[in-house]
C-alpha atoms as a PDB file:
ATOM      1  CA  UNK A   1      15.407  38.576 -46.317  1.00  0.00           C
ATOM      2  CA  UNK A   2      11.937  39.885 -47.175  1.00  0.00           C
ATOM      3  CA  UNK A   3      12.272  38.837 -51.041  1.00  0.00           C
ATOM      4  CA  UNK A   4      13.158  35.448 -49.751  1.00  0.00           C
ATOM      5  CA  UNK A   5       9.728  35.158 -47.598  1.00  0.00           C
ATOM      6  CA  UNK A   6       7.814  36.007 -50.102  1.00  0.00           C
ATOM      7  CA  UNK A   7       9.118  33.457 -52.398  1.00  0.00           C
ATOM      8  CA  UNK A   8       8.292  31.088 -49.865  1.00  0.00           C
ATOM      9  CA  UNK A   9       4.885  31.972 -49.665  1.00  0.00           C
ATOM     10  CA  UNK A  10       3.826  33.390 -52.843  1.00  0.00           C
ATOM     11  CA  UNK A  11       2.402  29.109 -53.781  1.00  0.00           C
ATOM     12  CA  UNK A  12       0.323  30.042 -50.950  1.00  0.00           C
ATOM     13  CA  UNK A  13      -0.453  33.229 -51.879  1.00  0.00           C
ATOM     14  CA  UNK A  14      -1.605  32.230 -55.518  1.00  0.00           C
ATOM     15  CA  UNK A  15      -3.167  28.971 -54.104  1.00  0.00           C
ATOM     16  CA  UNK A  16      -5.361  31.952 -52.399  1.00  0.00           C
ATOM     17  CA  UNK A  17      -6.169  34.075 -54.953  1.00  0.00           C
ATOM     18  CA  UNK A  18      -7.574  30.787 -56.981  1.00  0.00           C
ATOM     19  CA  UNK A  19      -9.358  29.756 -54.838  1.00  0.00           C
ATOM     20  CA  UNK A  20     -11.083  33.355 -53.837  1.00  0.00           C
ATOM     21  CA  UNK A  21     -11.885  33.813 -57.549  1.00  0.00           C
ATOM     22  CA  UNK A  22     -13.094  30.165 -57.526  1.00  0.00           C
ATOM     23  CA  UNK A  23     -15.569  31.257 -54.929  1.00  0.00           C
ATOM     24  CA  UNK A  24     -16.801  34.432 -56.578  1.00  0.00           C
ATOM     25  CA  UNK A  25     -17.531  32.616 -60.065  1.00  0.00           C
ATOM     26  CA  UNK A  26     -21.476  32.640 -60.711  1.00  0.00           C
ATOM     27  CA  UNK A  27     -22.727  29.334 -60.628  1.00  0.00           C
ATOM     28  CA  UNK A  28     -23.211  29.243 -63.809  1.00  0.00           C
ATOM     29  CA  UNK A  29     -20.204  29.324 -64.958  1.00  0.00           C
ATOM     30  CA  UNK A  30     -18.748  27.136 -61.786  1.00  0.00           C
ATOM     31  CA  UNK A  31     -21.173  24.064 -63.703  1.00  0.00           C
ATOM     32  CA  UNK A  32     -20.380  24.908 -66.816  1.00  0.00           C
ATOM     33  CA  UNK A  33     -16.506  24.480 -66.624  1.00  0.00           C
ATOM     34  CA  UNK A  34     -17.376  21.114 -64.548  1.00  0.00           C
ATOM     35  CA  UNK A  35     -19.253  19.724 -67.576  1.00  0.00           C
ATOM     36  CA  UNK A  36     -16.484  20.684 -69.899  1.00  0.00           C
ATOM     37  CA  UNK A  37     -13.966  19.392 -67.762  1.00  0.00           C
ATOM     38  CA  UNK A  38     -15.746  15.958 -67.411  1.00  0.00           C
ATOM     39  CA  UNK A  39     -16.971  15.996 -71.002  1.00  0.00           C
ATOM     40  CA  UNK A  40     -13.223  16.794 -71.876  1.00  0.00           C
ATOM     41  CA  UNK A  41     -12.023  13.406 -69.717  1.00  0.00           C
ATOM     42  CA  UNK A  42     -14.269  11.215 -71.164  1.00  0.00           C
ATOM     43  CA  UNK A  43     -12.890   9.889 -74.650  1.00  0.00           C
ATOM     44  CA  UNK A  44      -9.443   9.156 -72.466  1.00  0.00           C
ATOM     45  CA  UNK A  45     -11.619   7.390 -70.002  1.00  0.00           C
ATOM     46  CA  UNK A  46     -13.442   5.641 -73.015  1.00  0.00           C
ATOM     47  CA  UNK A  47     -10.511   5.064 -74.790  1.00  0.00           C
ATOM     48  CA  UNK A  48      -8.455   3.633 -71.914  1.00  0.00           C
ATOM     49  CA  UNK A  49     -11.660   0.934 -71.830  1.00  0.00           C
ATOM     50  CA  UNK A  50     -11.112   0.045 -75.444  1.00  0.00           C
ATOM     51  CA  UNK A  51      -7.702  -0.913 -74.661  1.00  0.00           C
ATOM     52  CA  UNK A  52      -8.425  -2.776 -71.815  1.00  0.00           C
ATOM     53  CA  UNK A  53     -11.341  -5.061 -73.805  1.00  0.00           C
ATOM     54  CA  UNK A  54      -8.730  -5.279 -76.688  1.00  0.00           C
ATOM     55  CA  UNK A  55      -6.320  -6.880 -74.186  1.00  0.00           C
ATOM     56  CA  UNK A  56      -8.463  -9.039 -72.884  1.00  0.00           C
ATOM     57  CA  UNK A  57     -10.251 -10.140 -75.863  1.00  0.00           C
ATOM     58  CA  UNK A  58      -5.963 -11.115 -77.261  1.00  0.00           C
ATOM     59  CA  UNK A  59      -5.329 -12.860 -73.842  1.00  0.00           C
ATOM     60  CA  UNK A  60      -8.736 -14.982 -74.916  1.00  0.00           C
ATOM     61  CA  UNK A  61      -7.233 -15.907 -78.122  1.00  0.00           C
ATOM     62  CA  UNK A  62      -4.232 -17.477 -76.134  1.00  0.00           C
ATOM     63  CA  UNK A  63      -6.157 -20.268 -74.477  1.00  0.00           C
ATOM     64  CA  UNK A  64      -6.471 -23.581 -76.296  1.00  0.00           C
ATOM     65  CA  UNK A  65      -8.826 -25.439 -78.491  1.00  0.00           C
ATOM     66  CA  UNK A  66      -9.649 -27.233 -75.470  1.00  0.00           C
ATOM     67  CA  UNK A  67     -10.681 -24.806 -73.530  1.00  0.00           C
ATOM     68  CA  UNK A  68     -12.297 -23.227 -76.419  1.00  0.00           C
ATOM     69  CA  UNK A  69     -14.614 -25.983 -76.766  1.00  0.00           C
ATOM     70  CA  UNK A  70     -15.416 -26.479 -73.199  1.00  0.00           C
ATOM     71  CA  UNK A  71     -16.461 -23.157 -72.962  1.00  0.00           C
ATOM     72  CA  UNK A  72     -18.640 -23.289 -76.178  1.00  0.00           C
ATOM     73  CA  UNK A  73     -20.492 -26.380 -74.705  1.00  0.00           C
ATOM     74  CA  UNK A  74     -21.012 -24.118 -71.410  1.00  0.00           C
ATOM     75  CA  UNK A  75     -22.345 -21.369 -73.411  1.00  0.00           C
ATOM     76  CA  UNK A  76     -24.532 -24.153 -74.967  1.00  0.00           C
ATOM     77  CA  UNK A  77     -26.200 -25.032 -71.932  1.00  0.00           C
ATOM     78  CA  UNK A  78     -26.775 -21.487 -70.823  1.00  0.00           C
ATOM     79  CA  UNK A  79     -28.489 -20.808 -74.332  1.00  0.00           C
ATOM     80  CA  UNK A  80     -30.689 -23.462 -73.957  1.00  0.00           C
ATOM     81  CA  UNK A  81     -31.655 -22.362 -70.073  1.00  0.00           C
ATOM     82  CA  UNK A  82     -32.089 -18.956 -71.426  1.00  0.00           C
ATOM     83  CA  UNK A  83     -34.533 -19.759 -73.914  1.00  0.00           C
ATOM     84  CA  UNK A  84     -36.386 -21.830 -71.755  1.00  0.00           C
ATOM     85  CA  UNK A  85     -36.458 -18.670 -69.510  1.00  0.00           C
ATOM     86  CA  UNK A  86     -37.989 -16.775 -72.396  1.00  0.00           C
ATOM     87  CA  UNK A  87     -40.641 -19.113 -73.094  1.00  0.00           C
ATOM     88  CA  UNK A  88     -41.851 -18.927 -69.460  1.00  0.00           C
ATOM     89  CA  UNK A  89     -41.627 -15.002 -69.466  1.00  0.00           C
ATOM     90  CA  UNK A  90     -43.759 -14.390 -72.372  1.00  0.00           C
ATOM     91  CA  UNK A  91     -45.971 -16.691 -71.191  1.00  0.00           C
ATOM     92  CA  UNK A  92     -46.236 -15.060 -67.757  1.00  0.00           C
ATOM     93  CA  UNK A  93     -46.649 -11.239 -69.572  1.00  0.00           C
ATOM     94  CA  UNK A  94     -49.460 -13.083 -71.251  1.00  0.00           C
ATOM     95  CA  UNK A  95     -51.352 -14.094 -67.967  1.00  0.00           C
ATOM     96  CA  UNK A  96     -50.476 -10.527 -66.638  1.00  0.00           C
ATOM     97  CA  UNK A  97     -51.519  -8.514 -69.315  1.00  0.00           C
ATOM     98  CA  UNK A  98     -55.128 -10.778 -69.526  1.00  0.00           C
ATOM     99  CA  UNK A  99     -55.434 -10.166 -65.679  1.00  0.00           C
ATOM    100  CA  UNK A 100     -54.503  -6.396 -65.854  1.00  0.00           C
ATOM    101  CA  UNK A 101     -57.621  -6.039 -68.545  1.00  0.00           C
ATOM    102  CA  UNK A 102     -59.840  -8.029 -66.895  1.00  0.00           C
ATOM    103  CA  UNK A 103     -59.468  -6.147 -63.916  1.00  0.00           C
ATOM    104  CA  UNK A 104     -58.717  -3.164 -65.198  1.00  0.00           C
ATOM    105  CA  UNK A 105     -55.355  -2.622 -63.235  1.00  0.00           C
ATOM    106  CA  UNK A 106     -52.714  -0.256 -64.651  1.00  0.00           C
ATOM    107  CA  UNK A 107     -49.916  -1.802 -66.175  1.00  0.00           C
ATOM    108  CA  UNK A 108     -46.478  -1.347 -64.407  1.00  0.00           C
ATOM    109  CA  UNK A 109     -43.973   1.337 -67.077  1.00  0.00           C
ATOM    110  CA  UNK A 110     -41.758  -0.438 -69.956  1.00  0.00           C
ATOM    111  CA  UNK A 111     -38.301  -0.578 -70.273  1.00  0.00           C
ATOM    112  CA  UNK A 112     -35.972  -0.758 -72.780  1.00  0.00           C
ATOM    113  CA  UNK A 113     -32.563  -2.865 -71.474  1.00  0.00           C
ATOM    114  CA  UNK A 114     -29.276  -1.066 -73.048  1.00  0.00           C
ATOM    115  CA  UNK A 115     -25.866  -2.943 -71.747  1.00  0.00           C
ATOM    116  CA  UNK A 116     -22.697  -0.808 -70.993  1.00  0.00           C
ATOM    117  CA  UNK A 117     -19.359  -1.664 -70.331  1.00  0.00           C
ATOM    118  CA  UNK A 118     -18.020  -0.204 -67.116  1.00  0.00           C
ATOM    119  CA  UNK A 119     -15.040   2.387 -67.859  1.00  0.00           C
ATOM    120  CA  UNK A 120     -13.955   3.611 -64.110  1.00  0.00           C
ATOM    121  CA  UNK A 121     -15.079   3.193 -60.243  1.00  0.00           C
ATOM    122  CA  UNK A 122     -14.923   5.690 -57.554  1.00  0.00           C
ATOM    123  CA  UNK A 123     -15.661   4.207 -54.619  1.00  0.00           C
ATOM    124  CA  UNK A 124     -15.454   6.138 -51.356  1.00  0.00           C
ATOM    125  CA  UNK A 125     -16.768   5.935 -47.522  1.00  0.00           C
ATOM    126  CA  UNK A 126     -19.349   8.674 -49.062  1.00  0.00           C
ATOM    127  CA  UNK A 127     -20.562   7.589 -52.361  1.00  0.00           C
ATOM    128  CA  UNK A 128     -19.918   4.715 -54.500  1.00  0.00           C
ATOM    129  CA  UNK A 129     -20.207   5.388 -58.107  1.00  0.00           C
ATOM    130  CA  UNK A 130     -19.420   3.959 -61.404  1.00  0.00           C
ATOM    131  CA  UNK A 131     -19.045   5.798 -64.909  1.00  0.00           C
ATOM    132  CA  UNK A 132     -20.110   3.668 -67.627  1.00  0.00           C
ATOM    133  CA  UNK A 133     -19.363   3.861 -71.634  1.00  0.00           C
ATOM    134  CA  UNK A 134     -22.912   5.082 -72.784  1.00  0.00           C
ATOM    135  CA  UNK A 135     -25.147   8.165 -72.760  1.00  0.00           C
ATOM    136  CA  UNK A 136     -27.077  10.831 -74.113  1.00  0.00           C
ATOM    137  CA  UNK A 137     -26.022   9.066 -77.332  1.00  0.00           C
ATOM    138  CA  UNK A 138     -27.705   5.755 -76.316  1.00  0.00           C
ATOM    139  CA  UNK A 139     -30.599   7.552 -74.764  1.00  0.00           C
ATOM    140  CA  UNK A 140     -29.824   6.770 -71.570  1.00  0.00           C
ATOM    141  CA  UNK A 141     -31.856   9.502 -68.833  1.00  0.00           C
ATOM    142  CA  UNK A 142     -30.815  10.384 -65.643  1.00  0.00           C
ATOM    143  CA  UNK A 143     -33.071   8.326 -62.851  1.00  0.00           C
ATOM    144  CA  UNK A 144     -32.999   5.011 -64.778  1.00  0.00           C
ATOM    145  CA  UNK A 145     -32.819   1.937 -62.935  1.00  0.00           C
ATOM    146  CA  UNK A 146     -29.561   0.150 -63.482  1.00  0.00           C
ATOM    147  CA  UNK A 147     -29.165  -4.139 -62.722  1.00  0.00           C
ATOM    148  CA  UNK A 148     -26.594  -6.528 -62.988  1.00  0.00           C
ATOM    149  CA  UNK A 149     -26.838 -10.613 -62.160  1.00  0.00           C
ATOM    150  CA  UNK A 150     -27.232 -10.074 -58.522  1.00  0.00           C
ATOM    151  CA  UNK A 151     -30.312  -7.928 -58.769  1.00  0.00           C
ATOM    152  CA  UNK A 152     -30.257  -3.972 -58.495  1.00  0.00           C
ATOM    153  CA  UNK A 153     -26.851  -2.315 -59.416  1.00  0.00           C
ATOM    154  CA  UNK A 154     -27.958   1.601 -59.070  1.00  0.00           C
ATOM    155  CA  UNK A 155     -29.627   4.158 -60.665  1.00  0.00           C
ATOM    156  CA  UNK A 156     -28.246   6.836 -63.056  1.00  0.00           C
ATOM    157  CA  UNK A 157     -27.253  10.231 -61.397  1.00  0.00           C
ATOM    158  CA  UNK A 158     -26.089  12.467 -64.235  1.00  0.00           C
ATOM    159  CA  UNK A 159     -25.561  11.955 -68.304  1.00  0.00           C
ATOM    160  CA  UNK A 160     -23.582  13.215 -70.230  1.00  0.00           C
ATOM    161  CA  UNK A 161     -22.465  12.959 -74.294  1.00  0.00           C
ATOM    162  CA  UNK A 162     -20.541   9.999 -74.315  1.00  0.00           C
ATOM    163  CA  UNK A 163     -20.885   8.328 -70.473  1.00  0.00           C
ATOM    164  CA  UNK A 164     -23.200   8.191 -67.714  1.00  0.00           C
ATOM    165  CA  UNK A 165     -22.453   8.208 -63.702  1.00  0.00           C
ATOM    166  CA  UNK A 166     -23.876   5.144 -61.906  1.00  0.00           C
ATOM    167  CA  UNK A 167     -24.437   5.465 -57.948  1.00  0.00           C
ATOM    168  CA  UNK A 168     -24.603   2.289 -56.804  1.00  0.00           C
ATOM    169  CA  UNK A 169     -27.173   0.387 -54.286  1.00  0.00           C
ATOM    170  CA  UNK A 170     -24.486   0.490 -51.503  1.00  0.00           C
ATOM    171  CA  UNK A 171     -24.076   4.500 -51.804  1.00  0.00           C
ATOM    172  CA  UNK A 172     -25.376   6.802 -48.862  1.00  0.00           C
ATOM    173  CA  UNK A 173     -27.254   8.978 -51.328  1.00  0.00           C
ATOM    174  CA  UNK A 174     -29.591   6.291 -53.099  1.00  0.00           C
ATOM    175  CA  UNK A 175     -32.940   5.190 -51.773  1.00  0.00           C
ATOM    176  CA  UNK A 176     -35.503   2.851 -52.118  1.00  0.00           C
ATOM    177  CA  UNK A 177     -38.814   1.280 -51.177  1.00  0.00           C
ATOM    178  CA  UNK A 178     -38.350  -2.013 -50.885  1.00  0.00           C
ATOM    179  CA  UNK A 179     -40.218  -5.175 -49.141  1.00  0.00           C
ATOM    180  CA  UNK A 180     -38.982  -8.684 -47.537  1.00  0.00           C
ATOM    181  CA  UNK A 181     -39.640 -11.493 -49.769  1.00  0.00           C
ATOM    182  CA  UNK A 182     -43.106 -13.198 -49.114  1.00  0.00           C
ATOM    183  CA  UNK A 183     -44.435  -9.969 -47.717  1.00  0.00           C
ATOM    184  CA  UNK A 184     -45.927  -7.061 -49.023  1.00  0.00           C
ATOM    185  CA  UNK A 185     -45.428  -4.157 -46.487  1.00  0.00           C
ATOM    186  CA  UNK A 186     -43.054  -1.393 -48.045  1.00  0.00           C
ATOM    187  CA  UNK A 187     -39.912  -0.637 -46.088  1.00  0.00           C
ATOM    188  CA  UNK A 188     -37.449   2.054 -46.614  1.00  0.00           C
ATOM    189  CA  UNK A 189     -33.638   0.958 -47.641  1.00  0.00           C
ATOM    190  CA  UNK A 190     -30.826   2.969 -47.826  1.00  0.00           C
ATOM    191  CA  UNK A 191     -27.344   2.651 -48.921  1.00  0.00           C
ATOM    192  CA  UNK A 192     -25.109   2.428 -45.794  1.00  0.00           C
ATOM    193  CA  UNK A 193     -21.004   4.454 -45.346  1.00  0.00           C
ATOM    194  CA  UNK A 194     -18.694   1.688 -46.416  1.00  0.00           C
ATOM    195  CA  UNK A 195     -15.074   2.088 -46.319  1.00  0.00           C
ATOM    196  CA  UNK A 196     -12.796   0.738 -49.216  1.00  0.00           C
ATOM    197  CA  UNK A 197     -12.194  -2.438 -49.748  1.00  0.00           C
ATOM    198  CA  UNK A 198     -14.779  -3.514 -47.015  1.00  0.00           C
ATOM    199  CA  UNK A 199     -17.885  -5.815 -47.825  1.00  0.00           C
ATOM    200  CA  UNK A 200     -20.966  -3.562 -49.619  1.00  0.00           C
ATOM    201  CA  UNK A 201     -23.847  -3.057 -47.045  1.00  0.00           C
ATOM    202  CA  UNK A 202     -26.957  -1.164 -46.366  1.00  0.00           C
ATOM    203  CA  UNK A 203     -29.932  -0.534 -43.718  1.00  0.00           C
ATOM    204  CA  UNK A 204     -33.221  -0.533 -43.939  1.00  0.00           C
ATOM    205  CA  UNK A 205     -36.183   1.368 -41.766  1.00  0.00           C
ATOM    206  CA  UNK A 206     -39.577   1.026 -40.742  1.00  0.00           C
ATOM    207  CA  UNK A 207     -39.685  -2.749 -40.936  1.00  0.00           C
ATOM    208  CA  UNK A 208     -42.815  -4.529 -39.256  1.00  0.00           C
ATOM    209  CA  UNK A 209     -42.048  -5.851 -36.094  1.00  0.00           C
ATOM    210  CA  UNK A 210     -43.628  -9.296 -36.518  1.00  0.00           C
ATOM    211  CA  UNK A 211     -40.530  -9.553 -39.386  1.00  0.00           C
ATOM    212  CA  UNK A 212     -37.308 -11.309 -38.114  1.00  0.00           C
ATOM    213  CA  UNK A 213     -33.495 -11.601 -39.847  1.00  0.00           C
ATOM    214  CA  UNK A 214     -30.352 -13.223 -38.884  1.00  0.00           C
ATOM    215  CA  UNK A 215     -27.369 -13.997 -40.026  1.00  0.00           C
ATOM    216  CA  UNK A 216     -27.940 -17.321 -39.781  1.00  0.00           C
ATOM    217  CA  UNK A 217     -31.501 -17.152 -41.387  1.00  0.00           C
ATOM    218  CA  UNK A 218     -31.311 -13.906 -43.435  1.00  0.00           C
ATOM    219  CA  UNK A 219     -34.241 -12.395 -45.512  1.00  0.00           C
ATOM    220  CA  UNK A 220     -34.215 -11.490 -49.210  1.00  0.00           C
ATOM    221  CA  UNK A 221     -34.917  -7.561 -49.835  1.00  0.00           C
ATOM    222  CA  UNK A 222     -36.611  -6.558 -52.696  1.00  0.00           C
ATOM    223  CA  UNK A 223     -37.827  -3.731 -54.683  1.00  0.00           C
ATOM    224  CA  UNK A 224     -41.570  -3.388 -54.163  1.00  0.00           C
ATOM    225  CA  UNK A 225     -42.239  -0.827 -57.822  1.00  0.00           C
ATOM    226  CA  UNK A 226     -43.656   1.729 -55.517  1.00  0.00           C
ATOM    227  CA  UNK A 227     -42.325   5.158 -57.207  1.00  0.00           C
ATOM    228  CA  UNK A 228     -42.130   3.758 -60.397  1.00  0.00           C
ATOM    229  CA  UNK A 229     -38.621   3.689 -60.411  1.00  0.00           C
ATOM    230  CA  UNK A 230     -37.513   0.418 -60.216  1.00  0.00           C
ATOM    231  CA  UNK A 231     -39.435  -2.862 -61.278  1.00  0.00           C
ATOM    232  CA  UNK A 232     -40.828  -4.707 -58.251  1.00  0.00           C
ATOM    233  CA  UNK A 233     -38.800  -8.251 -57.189  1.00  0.00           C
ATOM    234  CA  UNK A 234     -35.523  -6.922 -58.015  1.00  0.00           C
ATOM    235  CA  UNK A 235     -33.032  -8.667 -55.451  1.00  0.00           C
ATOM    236  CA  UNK A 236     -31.570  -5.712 -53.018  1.00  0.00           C
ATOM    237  CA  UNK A 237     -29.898  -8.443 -51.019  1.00  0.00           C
ATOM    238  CA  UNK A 238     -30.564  -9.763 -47.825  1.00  0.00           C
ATOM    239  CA  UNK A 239     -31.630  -8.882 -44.149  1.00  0.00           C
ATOM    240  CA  UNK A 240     -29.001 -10.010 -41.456  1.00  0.00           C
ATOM    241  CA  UNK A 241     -30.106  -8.159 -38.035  1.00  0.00           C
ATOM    242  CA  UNK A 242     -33.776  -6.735 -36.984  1.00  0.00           C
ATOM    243  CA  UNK A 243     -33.655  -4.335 -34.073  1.00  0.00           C
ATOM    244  CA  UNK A 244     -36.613  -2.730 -32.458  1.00  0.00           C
ATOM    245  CA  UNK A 245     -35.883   1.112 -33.354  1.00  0.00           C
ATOM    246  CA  UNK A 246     -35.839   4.007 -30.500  1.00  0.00           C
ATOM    247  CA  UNK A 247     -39.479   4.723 -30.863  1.00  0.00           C
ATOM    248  CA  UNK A 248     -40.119   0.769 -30.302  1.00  0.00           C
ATOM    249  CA  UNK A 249     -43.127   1.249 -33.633  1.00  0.00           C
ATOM    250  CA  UNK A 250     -40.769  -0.342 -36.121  1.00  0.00           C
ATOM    251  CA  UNK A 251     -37.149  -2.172 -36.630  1.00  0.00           C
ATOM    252  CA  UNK A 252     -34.203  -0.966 -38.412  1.00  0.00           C
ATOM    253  CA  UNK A 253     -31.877  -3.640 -39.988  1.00  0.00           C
ATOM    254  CA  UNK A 254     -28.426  -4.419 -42.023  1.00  0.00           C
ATOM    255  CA  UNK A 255     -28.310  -5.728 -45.402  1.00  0.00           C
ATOM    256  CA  UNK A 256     -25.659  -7.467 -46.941  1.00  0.00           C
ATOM    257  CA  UNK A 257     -25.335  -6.536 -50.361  1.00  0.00           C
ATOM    258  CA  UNK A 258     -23.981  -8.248 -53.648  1.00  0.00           C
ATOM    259  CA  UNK A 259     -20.568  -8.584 -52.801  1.00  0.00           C
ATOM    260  CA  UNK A 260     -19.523  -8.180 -57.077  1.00  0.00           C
ATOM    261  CA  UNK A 261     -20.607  -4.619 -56.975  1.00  0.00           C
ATOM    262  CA  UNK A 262     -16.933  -3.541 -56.864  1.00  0.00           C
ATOM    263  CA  UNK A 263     -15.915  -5.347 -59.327  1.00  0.00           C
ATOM    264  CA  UNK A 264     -18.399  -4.622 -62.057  1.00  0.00           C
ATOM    265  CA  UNK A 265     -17.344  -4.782 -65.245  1.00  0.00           C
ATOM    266  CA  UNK A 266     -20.977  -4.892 -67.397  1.00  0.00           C
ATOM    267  CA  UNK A 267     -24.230  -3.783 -66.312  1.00  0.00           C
ATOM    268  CA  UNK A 268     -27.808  -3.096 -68.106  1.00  0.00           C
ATOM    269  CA  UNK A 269     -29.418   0.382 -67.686  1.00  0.00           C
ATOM    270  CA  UNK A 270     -33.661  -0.172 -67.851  1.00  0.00           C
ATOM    271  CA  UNK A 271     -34.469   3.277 -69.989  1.00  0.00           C
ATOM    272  CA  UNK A 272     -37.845   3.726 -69.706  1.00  0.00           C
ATOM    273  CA  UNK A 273     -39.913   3.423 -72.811  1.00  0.00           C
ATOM    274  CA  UNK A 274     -41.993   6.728 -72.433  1.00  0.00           C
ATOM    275  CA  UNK A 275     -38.193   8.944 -71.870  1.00  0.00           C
ATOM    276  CA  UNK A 276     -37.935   7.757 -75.838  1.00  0.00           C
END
């Protein structure tokens, strides 16, 4: 009878011992087995994203000429609205570069814009993170601003060979200065606990008091550059509620966020130029 009970108990038993050596590992070695662990997932997670491109790019071939060339006339358009686009933003560098000399202002930091493909979300109530398919290899730097077509995406958290961990705008642990559009007082924004599946939001702090948000008549949230983090006029997203805060000096608010952020599939990582 004593055998038998400890054959019942000896997963618990071992379950103990691992974890009690677990605990006494140095630290060192406790983040060096994490690396290697995560560097030893990543090709599958890489790999796994080939695949998934390779089927998608044969389930393109499928569709007809038809569609083909409707989409190809689409793409037309957007070329031409792009380079229209360009003309205007060189053009506007050129009016802020002769202003910045003239009055001798210092020029906001450079970026260099390097694409990734999206290889695997984690979203939780605690963090919301995404690993994407470049890193150390493409230069990419832990703190870089990341953007997709709704405005800011994230920033990058940690790097490693091959991929690079992406904790997004609606995540807890990211924040930024940011202002209402049309004003210029900095606010603080922070990513707000979202549960799965549930629409991405945020709050922001120390908003004026003269400012006012609905739902009905929201306000756009930007980044306002202070920090040098993130490029200022980046869309956030928007303002829905403005409540006086419990020491009556300022107003604390929701934002409604980019509801795509949990389905990214591409974003653009802004490396700064002086990391290179």
């Amino acid at each position: 009878m004593p055998s038998r009970r400890f054959d019942q108990a000896r997963p618990f038993a071992t379950l103990a011992i691992v974890v009690l050596v677990w605990l006494l590992l140095p630290v060192a070695v406790k983040s060096f087995l994490r690396v290697s662990f995560f560097e030893f997932e990543a090709p599958l997670e890489v790999s796994a994203s080939y695949a998934r491109d390779l089927q998608e790019y044969w389930g393109l071939r499928l569709h007809s000429n038809t569609d083909l060339i409707a989409a190809g006339r689409d793409m037309a358009r957007l070329h031409a609205a792009y380079d229209n686009n360009i003309q205007q933003n060189a053009e506007l560098r050129g009016q802020i570069e002769r202003l910045e000399s003239l009055l001798r202002l210092p020029s906001f930091p450079e970026y260099r814009s390097e694409p990734a493909r999206v290889v695997r979300r984690d979203f939780s109530a605690w963090w919301q993170r995404v690993v994407i398919r470049k890193g150390k290899n493409f230069g990419i730097v832990e703190g870089s601003p990341v953007v997709f077509t709704g405005g800011v995406a994230g920033r990058v958290s940690e790097v490693r060979a091959t991929t690079a961990i992406v904790e997004l705008v609606s995540s807890p642990n990211v924040r930024l200065a940011a202002v209402v559009e049309g004003d210029t007082r900095p606010m603080s924004y922070q990513g707000g606990i979202n549960p799965s599946f549930a629409p991405p939001k945020g709050n922001v702090e120390f908003m004026p008091l003269d400012i006012f948000a609905t739902r009905t008549a929201p306000r756009r949230l930007v980044t306002s550059g202070l920090g040098g983090v993130f490029p200022p006029g980046l869309t956030i997203g928007y303002v829905v509620s403005a409540d006086p805060s419990t020491d009556g000096l300022f107003k604390t608010g929701e934002v409604e966020l980019d509801s795509r952020l949990s389905s990214l599939t591409e974003v653009t990582v802004l490396v700064p130029l002086e990391a290179n």
